[in-house]
Protein backbone atom coordinates (compact mmCIF):
# COMPACT_ATOMS: atom_id res chain seq x y z
CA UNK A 1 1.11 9.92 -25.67
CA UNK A 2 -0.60 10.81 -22.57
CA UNK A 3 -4.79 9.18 -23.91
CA UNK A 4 -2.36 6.23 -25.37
CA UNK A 5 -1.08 5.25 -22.08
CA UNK A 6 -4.19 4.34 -20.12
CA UNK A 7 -4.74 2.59 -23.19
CA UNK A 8 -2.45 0.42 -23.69
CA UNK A 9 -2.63 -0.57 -19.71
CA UNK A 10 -6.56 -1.31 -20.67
CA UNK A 11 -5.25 -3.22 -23.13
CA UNK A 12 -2.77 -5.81 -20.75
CA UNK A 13 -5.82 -5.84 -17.88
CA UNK A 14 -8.05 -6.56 -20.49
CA UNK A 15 -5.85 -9.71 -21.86
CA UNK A 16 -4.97 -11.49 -19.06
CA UNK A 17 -7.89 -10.97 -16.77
CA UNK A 18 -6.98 -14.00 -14.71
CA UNK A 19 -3.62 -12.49 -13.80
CA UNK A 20 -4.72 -8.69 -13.35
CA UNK A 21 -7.32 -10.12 -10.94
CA UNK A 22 -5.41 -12.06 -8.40
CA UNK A 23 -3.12 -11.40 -5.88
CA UNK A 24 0.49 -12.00 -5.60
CA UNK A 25 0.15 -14.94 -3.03
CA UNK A 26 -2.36 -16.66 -5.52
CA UNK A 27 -0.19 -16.74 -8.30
CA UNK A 28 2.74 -19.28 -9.12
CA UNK A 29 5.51 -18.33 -11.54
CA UNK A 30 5.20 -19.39 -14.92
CA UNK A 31 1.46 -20.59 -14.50
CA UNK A 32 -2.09 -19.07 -14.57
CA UNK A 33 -3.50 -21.34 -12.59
CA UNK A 34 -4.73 -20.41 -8.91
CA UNK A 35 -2.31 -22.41 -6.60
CA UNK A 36 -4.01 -24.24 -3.82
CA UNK A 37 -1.10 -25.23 -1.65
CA UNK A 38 -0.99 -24.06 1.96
CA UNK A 39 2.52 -22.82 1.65
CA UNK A 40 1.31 -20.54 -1.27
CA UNK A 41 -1.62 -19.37 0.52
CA UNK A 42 0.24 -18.65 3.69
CA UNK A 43 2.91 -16.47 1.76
CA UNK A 44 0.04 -14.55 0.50
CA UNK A 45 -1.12 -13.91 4.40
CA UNK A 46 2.22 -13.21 5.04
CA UNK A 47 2.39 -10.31 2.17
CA UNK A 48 -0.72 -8.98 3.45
CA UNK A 49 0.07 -8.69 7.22
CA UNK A 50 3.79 -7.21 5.82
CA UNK A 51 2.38 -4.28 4.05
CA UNK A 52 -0.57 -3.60 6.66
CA UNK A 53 2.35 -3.33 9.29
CA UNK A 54 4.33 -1.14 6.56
CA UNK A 55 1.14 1.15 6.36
CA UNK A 56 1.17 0.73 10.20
CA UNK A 57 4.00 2.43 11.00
CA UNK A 58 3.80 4.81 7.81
CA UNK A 59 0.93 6.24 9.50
CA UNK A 60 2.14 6.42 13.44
CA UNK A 61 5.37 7.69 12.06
CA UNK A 62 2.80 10.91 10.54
CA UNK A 63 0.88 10.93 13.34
CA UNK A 64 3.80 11.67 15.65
CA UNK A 65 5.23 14.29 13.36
CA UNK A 66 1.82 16.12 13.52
CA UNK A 67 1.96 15.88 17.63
CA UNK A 68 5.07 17.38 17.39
CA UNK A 69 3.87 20.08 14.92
CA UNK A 70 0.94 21.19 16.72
CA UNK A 71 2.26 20.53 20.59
CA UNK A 72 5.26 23.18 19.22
CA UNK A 73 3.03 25.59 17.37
CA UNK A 74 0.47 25.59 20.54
CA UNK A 75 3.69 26.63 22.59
CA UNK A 76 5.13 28.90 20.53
CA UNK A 77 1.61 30.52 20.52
CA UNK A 78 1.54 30.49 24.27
CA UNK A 79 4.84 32.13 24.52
CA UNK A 80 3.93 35.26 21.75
CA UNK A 81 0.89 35.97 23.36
CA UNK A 82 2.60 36.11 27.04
CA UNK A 83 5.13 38.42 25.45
């Protein structure tokens, strides 16, 4: 079950390579064809600034946990070797 899997998602990518290869703002629903019309194209902007801001504060949310971590570790350090 676990070889067929990768398989079978081969398979799908393989079929409809026009679909697998573009992106959610190029695609209309119910068609294959690439949509040209600036509302379509500016939804797709719009997805991609949405998830790089997503990732955005994903990441500054982790990088101010490990501040925290090390700023607390570095005192509690400070305070065991004082002792």
């Amino acid at each position: 079950m676990t070889r067929s899997l990768p398989s079978i998602l081969a398979l799908v990518l393989l079929a409809f390579p026009r679909l697998a290869s573009a992106c959610v703002g190029c695609r209309e629903p119910g068609s294959d064809t690439v949509a040209s019309e600036p509302q379509t194209v500016m939804a797709g902007f719009g997805f991609s600034w949405g998830v790089l801001i997503m990732l955005g504060c994903v990441m500054a949310i982790v990088a101010g946990l490990v501040v925290l971590i090390c700023t607390t570790v570095a005192r509690v350090d400070r305070a065991h070797r004082s002792s």
